[in-house]
N, C-alpha and C. Protein backbone atom coordinates (compact mmCIF):
# COMPACT_ATOMS: atom_id res chain seq x y z
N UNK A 1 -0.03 -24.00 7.88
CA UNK A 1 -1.38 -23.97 8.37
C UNK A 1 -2.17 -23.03 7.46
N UNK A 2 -3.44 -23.46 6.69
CA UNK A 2 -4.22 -22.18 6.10
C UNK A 2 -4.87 -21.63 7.01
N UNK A 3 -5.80 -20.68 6.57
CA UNK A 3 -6.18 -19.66 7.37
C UNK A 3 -7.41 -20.33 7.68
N UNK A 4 -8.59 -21.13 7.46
CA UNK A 4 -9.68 -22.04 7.50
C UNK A 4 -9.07 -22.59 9.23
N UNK A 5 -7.83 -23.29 9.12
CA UNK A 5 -7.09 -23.78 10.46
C UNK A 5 -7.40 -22.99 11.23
N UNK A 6 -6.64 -21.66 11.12
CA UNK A 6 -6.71 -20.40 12.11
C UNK A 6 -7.75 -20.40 12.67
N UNK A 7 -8.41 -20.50 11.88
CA UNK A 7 -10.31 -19.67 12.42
C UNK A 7 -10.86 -21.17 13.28
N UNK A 8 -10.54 -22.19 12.59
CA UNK A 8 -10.66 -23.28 13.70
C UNK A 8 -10.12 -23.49 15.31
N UNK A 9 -9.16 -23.33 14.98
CA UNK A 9 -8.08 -23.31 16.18
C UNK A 9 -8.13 -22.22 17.22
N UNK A 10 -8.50 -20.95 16.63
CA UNK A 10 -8.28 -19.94 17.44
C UNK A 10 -9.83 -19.37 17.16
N UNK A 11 -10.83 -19.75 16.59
CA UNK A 11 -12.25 -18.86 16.35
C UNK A 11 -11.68 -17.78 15.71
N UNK A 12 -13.30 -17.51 15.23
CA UNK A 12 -13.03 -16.58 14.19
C UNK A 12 -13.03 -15.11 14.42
N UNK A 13 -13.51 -14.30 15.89
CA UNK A 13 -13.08 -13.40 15.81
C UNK A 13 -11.53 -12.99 16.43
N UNK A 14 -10.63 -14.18 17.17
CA UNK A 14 -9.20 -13.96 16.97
C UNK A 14 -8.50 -13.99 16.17
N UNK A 15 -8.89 -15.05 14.98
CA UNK A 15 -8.51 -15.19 13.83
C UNK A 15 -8.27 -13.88 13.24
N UNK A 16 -9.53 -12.90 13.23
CA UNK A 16 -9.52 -11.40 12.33
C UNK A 16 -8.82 -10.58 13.07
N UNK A 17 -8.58 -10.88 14.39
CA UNK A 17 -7.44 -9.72 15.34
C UNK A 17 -5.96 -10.24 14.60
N UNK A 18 -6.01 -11.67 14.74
CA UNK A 18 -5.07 -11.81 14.34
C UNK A 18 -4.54 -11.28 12.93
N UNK A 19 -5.25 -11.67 12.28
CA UNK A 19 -4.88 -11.00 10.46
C UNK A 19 -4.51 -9.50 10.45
N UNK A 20 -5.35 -9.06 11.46
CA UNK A 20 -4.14 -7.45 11.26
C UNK A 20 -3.33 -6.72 11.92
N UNK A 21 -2.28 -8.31 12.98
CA UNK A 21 -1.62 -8.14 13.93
C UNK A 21 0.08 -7.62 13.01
N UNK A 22 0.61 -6.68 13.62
CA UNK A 22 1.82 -6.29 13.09
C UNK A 22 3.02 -7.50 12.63
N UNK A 23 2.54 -8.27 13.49
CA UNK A 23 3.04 -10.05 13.46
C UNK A 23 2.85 -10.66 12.12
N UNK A 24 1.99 -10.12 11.19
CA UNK A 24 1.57 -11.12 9.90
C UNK A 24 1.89 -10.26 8.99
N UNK A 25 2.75 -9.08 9.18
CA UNK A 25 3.17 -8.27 7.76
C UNK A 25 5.09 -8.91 7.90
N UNK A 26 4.93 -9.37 6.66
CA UNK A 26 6.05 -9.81 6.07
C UNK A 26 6.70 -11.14 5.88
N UNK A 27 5.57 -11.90 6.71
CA UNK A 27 5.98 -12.85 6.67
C UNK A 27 6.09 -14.14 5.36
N UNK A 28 6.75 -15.36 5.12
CA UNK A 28 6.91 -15.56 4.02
C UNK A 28 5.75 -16.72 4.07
N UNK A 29 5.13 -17.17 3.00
CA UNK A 29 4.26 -18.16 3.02
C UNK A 29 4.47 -18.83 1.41
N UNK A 30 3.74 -20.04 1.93
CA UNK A 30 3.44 -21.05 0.43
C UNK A 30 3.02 -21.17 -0.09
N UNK A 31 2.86 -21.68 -1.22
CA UNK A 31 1.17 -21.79 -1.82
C UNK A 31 1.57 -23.76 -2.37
N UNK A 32 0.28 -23.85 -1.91
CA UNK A 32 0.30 -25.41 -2.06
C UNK A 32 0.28 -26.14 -3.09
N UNK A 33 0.17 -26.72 -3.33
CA UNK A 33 -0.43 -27.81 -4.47
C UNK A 33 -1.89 -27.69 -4.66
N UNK A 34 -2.47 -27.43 -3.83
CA UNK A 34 -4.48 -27.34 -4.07
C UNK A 34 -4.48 -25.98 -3.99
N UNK A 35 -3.22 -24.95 -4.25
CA UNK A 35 -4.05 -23.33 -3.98
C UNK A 35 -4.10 -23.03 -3.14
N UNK A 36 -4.15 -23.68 -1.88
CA UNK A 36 -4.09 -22.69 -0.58
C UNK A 36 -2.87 -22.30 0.32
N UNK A 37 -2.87 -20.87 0.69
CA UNK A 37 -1.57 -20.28 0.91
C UNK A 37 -1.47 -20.73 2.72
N UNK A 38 -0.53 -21.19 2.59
CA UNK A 38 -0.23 -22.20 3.84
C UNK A 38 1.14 -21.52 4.84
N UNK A 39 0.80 -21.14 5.84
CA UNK A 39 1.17 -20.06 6.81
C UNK A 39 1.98 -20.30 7.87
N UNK A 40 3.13 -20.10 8.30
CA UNK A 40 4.29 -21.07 8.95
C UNK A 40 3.25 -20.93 10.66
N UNK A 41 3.37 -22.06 11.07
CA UNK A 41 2.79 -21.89 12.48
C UNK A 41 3.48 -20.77 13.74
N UNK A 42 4.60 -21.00 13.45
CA UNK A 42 5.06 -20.19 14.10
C UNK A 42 5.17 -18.70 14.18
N UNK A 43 4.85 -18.18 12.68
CA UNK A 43 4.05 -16.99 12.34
C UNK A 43 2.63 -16.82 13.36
N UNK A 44 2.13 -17.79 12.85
CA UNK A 44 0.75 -17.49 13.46
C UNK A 44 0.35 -17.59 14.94
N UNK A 45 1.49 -18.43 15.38
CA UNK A 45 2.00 -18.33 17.37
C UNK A 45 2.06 -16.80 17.58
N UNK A 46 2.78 -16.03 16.99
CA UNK A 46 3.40 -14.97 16.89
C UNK A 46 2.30 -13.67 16.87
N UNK A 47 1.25 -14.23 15.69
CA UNK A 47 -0.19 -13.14 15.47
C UNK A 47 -0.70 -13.22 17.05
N UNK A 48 -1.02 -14.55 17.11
CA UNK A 48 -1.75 -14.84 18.58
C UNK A 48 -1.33 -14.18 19.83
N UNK A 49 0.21 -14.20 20.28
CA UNK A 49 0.49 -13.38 21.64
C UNK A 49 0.12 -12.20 21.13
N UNK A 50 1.03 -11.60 20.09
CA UNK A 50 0.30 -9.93 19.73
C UNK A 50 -0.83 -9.87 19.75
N UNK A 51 -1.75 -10.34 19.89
CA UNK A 51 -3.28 -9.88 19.76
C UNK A 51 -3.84 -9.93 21.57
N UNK A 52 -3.23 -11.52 21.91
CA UNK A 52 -3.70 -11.55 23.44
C UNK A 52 -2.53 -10.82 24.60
N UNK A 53 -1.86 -9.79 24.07
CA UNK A 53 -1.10 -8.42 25.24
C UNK A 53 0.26 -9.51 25.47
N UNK A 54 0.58 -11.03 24.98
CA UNK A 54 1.58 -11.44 25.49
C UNK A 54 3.02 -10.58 25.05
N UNK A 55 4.12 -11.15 25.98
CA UNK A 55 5.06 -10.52 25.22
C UNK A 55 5.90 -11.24 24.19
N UNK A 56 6.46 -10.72 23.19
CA UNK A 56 7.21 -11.03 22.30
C UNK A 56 8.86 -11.00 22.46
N UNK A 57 9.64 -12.00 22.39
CA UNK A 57 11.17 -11.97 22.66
C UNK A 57 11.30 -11.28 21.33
N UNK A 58 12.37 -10.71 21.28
CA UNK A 58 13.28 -9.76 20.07
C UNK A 58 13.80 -11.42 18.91
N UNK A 59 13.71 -12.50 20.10
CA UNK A 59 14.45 -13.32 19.05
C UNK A 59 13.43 -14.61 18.29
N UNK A 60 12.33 -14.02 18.74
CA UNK A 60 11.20 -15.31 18.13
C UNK A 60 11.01 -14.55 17.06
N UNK A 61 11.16 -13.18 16.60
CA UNK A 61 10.84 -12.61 15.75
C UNK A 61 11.83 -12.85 14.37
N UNK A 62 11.65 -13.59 13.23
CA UNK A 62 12.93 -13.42 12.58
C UNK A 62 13.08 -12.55 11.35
């Protein structure tokens, strides 16, 4: 998913909670064929509860 998605999917000021959720440091990403760095969804499931107080299992985290 690029980040254009994000801001679609989730608006754009969750989108920016999300980007500096502890959830989006380290994670591994792609870079496409057209240049854009393309972001595992399940990463970005992951930004989303951290930002909205959900909780996180020890094992969704990998």
């Amino acid at each position: 998913m690029i980040w254009e998605e994000v801001e679609e999917k989730y608006g754009k000021e969750i989108a920016d909670k999300m980007k500096k959720s502890k959830m989006m440091c380290g994670i591994t990403m792609s870079l496409r064929a057209d240049g854009k760095t393309d972001i595992p969804e399940r990463d970005i499931e992951l930004a989303y509860k951290d930002v909205m107080g959900k909780p996180i299992h020890p094992l969704e985290w990998d």
